[in-house]
PDB file of N, CA and C in Angstrom:
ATOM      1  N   UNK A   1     135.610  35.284 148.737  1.00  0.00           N
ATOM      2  CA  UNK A   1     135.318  36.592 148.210  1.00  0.00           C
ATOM      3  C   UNK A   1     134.163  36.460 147.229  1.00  0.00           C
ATOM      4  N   UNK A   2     133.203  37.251 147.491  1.00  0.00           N
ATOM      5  CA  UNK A   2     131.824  37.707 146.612  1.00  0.00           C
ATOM      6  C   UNK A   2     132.423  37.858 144.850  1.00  0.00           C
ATOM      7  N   UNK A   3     131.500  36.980 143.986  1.00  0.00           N
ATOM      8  CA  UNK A   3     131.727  37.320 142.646  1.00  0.00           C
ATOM      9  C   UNK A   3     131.096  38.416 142.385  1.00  0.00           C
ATOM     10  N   UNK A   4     132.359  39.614 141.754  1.00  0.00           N
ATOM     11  CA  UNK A   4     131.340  41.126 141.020  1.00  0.00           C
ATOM     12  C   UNK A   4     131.087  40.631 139.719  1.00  0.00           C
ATOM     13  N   UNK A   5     129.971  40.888 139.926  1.00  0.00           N
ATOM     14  CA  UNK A   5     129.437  41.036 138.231  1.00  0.00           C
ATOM     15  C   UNK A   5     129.292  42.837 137.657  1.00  0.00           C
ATOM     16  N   UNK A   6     129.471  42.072 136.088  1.00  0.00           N
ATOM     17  CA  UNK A   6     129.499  43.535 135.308  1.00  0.00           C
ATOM     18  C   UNK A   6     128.150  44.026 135.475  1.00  0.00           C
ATOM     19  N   UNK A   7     127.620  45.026 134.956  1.00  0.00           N
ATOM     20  CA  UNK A   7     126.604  45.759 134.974  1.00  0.00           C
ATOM     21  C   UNK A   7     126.079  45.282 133.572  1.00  0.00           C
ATOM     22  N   UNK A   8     125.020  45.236 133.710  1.00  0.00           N
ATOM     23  CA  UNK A   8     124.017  45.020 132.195  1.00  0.00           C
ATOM     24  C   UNK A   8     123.997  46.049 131.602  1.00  0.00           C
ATOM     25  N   UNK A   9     124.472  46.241 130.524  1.00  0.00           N
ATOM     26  CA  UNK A   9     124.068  47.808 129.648  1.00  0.00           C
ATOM     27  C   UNK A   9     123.215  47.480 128.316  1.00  0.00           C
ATOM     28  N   UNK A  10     122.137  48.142 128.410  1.00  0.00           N
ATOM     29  CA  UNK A  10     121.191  47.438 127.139  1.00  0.00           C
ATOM     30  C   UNK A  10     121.065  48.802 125.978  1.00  0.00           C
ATOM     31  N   UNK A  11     120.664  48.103 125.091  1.00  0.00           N
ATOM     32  CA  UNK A  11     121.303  48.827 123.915  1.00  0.00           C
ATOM     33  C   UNK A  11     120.304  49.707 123.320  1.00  0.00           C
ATOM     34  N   UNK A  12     120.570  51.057 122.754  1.00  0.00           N
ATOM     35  CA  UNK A  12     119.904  51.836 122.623  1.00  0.00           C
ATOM     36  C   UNK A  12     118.887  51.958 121.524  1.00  0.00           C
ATOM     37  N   UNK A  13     117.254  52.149 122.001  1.00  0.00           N
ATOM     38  CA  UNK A  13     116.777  51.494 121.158  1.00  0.00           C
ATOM     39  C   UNK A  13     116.147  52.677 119.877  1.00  0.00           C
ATOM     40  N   UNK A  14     117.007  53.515 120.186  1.00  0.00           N
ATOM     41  CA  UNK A  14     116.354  54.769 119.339  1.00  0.00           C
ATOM     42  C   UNK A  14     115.160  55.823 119.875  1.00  0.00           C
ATOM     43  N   UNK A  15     115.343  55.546 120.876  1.00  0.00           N
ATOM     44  CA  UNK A  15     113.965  56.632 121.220  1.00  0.00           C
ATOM     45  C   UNK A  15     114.757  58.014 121.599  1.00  0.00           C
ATOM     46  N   UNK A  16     114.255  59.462 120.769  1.00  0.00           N
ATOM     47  CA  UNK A  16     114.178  60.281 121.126  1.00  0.00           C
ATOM     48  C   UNK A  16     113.652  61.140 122.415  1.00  0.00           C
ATOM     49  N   UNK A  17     114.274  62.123 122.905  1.00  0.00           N
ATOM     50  CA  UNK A  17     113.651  62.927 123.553  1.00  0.00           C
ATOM     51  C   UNK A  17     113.590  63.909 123.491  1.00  0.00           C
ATOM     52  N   UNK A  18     114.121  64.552 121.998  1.00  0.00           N
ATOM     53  CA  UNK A  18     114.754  65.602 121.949  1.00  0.00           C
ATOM     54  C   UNK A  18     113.486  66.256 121.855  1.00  0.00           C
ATOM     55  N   UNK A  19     112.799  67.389 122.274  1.00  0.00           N
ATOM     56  CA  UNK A  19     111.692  68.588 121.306  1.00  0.00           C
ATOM     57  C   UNK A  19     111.819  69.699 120.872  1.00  0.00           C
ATOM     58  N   UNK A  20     111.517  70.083 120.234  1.00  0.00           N
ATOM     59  CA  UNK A  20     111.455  71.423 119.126  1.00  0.00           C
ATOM     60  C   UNK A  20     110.455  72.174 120.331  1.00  0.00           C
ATOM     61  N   UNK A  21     111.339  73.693 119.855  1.00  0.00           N
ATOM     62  CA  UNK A  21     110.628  74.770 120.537  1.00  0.00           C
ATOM     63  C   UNK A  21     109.344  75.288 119.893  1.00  0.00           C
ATOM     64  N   UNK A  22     107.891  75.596 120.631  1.00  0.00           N
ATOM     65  CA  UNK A  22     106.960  75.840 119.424  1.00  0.00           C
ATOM     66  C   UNK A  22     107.457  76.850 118.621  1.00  0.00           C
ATOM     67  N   UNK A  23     107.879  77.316 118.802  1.00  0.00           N
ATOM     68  CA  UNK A  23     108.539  78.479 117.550  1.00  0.00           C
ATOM     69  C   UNK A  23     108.904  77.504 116.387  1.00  0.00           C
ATOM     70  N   UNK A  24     109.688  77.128 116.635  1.00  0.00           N
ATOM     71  CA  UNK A  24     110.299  75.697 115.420  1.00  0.00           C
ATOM     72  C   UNK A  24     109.036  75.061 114.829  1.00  0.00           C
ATOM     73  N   UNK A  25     107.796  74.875 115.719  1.00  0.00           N
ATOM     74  CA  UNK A  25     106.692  74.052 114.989  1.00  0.00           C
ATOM     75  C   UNK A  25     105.629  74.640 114.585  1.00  0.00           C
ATOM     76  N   UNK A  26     105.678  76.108 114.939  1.00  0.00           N
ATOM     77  CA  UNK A  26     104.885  76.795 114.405  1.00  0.00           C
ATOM     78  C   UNK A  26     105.149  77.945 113.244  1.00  0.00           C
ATOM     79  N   UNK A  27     104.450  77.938 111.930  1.00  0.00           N
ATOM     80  CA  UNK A  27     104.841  78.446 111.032  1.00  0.00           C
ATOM     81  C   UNK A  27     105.276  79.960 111.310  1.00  0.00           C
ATOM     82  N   UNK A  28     106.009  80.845 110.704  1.00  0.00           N
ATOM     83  CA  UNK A  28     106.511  82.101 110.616  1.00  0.00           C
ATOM     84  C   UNK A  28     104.830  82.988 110.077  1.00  0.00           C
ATOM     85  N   UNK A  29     104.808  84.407 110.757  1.00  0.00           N
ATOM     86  CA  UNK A  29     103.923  84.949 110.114  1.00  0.00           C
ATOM     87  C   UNK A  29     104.770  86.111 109.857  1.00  0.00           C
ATOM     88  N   UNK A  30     104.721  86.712 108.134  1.00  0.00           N
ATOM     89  CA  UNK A  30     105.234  88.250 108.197  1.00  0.00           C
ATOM     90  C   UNK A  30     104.407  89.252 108.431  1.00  0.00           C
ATOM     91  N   UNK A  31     104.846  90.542 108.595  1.00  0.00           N
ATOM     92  CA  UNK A  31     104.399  91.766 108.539  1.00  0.00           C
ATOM     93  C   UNK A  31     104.803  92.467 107.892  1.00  0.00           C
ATOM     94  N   UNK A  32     103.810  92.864 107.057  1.00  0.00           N
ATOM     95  CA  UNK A  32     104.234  93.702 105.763  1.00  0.00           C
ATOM     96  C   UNK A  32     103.956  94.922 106.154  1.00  0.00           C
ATOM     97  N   UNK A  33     104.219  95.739 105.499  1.00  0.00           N
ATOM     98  CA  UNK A  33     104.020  97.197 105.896  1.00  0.00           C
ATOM     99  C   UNK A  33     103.740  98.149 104.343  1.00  0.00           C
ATOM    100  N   UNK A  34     102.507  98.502 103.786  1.00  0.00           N
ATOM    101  CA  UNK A  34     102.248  98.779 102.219  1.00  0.00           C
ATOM    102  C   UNK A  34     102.230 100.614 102.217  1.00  0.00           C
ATOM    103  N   UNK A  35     103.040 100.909 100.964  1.00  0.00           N
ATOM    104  CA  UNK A  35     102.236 102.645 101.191  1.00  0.00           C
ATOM    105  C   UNK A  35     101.889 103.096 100.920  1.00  0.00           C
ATOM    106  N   UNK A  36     101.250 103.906 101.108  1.00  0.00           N
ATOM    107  CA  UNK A  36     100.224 104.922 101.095  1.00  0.00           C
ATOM    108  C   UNK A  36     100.816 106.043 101.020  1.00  0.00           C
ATOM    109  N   UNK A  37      99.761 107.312 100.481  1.00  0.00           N
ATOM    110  CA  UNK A  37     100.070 108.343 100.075  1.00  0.00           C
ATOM    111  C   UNK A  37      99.551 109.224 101.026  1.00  0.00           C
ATOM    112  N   UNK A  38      99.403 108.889 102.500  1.00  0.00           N
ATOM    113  CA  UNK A  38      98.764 109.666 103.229  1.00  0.00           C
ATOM    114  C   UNK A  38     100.375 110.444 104.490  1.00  0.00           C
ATOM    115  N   UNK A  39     100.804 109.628 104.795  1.00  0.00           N
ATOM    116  CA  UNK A  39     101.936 109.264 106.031  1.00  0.00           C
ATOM    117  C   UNK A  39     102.612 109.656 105.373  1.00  0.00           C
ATOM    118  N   UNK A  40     103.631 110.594 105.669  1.00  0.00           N
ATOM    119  CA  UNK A  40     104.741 111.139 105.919  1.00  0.00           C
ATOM    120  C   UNK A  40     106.140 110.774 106.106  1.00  0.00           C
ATOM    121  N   UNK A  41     106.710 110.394 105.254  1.00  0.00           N
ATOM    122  CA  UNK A  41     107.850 109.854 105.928  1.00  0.00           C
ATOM    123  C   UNK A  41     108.766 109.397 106.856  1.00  0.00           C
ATOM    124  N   UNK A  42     108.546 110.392 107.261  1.00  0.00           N
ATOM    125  CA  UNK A  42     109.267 110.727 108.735  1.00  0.00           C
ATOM    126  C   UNK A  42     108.181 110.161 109.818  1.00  0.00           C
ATOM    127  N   UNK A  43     107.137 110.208 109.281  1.00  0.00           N
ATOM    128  CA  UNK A  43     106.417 109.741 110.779  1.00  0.00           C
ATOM    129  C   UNK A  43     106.195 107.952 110.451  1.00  0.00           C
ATOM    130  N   UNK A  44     106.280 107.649 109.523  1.00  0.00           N
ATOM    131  CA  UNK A  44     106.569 105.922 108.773  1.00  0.00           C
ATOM    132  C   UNK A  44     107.466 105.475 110.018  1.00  0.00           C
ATOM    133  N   UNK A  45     108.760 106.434 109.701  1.00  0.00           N
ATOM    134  CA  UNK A  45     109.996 106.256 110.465  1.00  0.00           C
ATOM    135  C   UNK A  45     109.919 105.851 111.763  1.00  0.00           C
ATOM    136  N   UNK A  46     109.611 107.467 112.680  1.00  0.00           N
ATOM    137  CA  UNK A  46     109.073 107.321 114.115  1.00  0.00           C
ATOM    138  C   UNK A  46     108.289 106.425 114.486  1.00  0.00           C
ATOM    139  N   UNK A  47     107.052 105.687 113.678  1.00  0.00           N
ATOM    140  CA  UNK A  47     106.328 105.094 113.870  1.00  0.00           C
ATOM    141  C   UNK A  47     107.011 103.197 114.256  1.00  0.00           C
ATOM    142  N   UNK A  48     107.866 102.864 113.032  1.00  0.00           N
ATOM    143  CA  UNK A  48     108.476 101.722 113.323  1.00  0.00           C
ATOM    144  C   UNK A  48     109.190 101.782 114.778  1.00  0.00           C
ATOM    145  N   UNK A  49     110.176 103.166 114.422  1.00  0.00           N
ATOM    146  CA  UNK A  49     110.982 102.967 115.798  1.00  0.00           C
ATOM    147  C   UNK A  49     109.830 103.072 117.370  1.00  0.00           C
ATOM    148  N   UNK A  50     109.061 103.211 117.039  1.00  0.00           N
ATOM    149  CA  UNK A  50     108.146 103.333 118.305  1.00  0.00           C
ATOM    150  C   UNK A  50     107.639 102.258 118.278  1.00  0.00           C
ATOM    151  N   UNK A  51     106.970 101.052 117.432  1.00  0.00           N
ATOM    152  CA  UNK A  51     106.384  99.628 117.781  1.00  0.00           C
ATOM    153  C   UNK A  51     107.583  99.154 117.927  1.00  0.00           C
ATOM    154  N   UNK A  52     108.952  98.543 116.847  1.00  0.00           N
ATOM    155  CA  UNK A  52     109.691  97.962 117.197  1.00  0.00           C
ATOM    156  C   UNK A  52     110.814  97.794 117.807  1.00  0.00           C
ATOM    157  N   UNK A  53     111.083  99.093 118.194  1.00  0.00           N
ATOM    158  CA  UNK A  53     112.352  99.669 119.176  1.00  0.00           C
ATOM    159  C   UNK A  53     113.211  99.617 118.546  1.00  0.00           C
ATOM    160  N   UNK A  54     113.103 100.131 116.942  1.00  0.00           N
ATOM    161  CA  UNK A  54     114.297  99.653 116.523  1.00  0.00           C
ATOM    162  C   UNK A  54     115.311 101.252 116.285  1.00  0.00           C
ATOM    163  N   UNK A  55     116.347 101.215 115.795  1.00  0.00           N
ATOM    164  CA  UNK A  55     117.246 102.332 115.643  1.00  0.00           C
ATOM    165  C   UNK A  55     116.774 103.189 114.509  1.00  0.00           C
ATOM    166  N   UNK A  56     117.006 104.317 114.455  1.00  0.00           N
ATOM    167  CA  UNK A  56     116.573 105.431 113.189  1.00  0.00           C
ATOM    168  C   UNK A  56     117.513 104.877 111.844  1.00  0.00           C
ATOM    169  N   UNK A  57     118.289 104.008 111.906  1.00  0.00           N
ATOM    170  CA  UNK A  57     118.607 103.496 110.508  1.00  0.00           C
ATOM    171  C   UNK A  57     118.062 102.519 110.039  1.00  0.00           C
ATOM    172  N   UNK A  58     117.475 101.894 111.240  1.00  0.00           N
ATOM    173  CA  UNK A  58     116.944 100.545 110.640  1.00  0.00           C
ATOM    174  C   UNK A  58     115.543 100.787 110.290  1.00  0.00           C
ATOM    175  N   UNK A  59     115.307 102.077 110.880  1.00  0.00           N
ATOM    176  CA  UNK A  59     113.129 102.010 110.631  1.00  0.00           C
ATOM    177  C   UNK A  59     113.637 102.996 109.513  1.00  0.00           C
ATOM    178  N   UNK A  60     114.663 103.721 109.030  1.00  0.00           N
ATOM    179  CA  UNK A  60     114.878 104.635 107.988  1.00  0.00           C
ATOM    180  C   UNK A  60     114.940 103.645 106.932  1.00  0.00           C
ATOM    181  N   UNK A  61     115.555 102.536 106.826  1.00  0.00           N
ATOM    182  CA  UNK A  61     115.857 101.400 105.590  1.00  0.00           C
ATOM    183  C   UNK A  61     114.227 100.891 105.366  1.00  0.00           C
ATOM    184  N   UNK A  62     113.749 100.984 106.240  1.00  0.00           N
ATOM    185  CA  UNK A  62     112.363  99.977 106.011  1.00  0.00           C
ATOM    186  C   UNK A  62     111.038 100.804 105.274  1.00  0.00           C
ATOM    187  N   UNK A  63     111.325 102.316 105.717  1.00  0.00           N
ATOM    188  CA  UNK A  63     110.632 102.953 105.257  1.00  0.00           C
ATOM    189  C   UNK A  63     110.983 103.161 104.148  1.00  0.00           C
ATOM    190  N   UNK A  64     112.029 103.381 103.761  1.00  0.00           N
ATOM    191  CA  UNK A  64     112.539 103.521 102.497  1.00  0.00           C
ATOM    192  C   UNK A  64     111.921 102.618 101.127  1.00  0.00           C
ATOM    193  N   UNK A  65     112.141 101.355 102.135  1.00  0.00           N
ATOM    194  CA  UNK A  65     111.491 100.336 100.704  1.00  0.00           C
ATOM    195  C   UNK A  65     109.691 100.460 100.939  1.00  0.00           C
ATOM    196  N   UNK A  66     109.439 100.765 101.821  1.00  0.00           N
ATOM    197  CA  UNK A  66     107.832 100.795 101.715  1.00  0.00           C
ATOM    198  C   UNK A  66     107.795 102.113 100.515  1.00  0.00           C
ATOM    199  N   UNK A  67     108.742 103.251 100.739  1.00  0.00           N
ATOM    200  CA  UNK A  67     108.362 104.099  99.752  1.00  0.00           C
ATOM    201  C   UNK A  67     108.677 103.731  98.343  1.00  0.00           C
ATOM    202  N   UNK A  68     109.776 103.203  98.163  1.00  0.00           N
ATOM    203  CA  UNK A  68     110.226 103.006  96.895  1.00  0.00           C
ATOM    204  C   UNK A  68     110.167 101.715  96.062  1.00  0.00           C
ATOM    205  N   UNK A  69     109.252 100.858  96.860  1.00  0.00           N
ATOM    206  CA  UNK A  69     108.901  99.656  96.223  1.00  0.00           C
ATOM    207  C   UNK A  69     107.232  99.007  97.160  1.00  0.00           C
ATOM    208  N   UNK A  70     106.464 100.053  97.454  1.00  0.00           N
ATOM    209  CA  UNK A  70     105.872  99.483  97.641  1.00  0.00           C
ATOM    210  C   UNK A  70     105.501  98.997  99.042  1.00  0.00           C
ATOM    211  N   UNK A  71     106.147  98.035  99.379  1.00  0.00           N
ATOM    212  CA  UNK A  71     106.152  97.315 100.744  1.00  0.00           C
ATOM    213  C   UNK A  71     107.358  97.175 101.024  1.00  0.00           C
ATOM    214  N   UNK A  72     106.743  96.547 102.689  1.00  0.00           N
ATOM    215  CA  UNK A  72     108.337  96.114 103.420  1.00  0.00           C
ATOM    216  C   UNK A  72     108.006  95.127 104.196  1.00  0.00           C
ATOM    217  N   UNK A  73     109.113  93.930 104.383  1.00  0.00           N
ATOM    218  CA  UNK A  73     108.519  93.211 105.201  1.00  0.00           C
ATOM    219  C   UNK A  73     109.016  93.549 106.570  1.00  0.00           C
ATOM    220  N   UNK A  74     108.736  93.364 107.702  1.00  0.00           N
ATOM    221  CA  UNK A  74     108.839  94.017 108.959  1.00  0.00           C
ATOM    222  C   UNK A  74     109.656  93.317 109.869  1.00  0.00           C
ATOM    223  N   UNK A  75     108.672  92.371 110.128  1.00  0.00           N
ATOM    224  CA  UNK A  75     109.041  90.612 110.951  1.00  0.00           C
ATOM    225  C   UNK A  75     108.656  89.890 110.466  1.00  0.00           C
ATOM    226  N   UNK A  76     109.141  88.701 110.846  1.00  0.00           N
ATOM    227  CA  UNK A  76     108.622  87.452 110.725  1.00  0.00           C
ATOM    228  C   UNK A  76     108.871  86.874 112.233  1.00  0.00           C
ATOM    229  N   UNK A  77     107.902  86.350 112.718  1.00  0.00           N
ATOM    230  CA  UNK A  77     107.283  86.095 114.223  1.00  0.00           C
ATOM    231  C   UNK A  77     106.005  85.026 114.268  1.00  0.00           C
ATOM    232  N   UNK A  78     105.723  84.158 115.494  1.00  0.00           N
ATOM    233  CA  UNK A  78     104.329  84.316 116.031  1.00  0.00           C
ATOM    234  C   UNK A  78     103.301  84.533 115.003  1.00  0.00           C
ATOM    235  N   UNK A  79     102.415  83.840 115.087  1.00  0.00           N
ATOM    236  CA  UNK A  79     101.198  84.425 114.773  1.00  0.00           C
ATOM    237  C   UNK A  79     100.006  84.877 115.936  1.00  0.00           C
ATOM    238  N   UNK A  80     100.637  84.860 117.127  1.00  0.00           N
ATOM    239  CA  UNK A  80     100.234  86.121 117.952  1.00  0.00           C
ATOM    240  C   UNK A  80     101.001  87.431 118.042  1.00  0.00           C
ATOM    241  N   UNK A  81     102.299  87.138 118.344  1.00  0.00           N
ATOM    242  CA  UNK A  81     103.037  88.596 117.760  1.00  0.00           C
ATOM    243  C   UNK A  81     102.985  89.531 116.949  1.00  0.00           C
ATOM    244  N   UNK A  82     102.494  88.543 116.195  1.00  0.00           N
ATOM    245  CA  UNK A  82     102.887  89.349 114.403  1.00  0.00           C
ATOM    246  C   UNK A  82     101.356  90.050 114.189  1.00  0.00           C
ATOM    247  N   UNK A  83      99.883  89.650 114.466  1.00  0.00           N
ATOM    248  CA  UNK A  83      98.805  89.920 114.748  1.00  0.00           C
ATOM    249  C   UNK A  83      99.234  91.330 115.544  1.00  0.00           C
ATOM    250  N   UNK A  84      99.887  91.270 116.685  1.00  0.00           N
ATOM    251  CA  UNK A  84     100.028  92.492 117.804  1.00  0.00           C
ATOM    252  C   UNK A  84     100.800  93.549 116.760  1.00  0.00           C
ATOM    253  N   UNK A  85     101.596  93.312 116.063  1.00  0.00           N
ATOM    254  CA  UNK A  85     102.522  94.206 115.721  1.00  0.00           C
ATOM    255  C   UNK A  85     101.586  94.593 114.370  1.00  0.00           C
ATOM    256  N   UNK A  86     100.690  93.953 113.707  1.00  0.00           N
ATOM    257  CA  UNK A  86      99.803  94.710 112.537  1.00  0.00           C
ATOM    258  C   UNK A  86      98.561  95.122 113.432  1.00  0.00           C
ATOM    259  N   UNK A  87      98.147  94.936 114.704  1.00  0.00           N
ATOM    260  CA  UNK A  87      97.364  95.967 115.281  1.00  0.00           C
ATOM    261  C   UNK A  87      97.593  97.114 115.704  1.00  0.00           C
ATOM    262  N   UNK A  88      99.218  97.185 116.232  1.00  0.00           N
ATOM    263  CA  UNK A  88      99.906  98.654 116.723  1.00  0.00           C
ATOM    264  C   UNK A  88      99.698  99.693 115.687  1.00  0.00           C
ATOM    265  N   UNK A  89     100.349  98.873 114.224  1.00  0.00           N
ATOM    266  CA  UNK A  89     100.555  99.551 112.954  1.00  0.00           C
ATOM    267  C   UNK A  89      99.426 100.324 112.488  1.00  0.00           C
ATOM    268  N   UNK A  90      97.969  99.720 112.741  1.00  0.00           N
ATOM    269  CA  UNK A  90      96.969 100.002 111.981  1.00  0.00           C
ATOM    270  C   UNK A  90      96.271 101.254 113.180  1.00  0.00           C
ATOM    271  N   UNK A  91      96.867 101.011 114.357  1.00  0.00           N
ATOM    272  CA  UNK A  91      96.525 102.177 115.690  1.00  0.00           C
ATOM    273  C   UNK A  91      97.641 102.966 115.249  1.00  0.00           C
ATOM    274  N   UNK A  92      98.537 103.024 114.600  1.00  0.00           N
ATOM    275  CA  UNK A  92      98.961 104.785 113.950  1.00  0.00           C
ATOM    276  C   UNK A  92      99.044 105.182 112.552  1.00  0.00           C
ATOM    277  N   UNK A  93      97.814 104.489 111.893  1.00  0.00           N
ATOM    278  CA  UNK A  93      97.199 104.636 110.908  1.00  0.00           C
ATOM    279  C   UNK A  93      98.267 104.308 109.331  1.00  0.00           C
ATOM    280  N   UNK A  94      98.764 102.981 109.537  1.00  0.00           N
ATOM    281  CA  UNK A  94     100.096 102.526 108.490  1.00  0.00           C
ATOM    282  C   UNK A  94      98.898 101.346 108.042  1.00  0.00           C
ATOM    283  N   UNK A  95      99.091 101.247 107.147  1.00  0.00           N
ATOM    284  CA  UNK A  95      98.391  99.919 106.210  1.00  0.00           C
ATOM    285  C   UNK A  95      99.212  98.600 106.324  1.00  0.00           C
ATOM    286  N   UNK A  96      98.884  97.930 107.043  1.00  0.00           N
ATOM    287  CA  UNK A  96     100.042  96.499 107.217  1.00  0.00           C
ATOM    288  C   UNK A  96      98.915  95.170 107.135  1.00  0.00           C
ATOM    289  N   UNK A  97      99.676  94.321 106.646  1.00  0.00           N
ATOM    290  CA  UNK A  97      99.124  93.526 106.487  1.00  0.00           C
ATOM    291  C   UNK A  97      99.455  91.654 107.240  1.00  0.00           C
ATOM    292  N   UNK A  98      99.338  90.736 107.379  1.00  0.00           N
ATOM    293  CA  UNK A  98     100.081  89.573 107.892  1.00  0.00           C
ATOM    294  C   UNK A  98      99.611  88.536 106.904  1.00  0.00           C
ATOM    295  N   UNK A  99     101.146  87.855 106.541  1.00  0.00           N
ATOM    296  CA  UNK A  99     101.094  86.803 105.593  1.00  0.00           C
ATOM    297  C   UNK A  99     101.883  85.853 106.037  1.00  0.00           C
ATOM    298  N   UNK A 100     101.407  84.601 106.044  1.00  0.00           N
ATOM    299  CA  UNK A 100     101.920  83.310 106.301  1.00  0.00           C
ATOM    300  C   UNK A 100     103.026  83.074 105.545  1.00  0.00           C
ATOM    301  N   UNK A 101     104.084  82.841 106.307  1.00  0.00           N
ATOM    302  CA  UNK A 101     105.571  83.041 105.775  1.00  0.00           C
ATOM    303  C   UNK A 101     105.894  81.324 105.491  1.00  0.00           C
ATOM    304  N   UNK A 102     105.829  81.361 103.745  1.00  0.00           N
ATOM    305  CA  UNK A 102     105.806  80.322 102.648  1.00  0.00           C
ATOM    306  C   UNK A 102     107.109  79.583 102.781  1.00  0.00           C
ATOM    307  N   UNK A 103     107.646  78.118 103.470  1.00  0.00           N
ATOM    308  CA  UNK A 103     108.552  77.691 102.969  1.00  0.00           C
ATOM    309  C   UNK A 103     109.609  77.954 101.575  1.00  0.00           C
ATOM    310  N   UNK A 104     110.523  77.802 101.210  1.00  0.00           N
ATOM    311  CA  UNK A 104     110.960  78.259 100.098  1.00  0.00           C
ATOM    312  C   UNK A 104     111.295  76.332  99.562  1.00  0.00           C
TER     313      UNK A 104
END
């Protein structure tokens, strides 16, 4: 009868394969959203819910702080996204701005 031999198992030498999604390696950009005394409240409102699809409470909260403090931050995304979403803004005449979203 044939001698079985064990199998060689060699030992792990640390190499990764794991990768990060570019999202993970690429920094956050925000979108601010500043106000102005021109826009209307209500159309602030309509306006979010129309770039970001979001619900009338959630573009109602956002507008809110653009009115009552100023700014709001919007997203944090892409710095192609976030570019798209302060070009929509500035095509229905909202003052937004994009800032490189700062480690803490």
């Amino acid at each position: 009868m044939p001698e079985t031999m064990e199998p060689l198992t060699l030992p792990d030498v640390g190499e990764t394969t794991e990768s990060q999604s570019k999202d993970a390696l690429e920094p956050g950009y925000l979108v601010v959203c500043w106000n102005d005394p021109v826009n209307l409240m209500s159309y602030v409102t309509h306006v979010f819910m129309r770039v970001f699809g979001w619900p009338r409470q959630k573009a109602e909260h956002h507008m809110l702080q653009v009115h009552t403090q100023g700014k709001s931050v919007l997203v944090r995304d892409t710095l192609e996204k976030a570019e798209h979403y302060v070009h929509q803004l500035h095509s229905y005449s909202l003052h937004a701005t994009l800032e490189k979203d700062e480690p803490a």
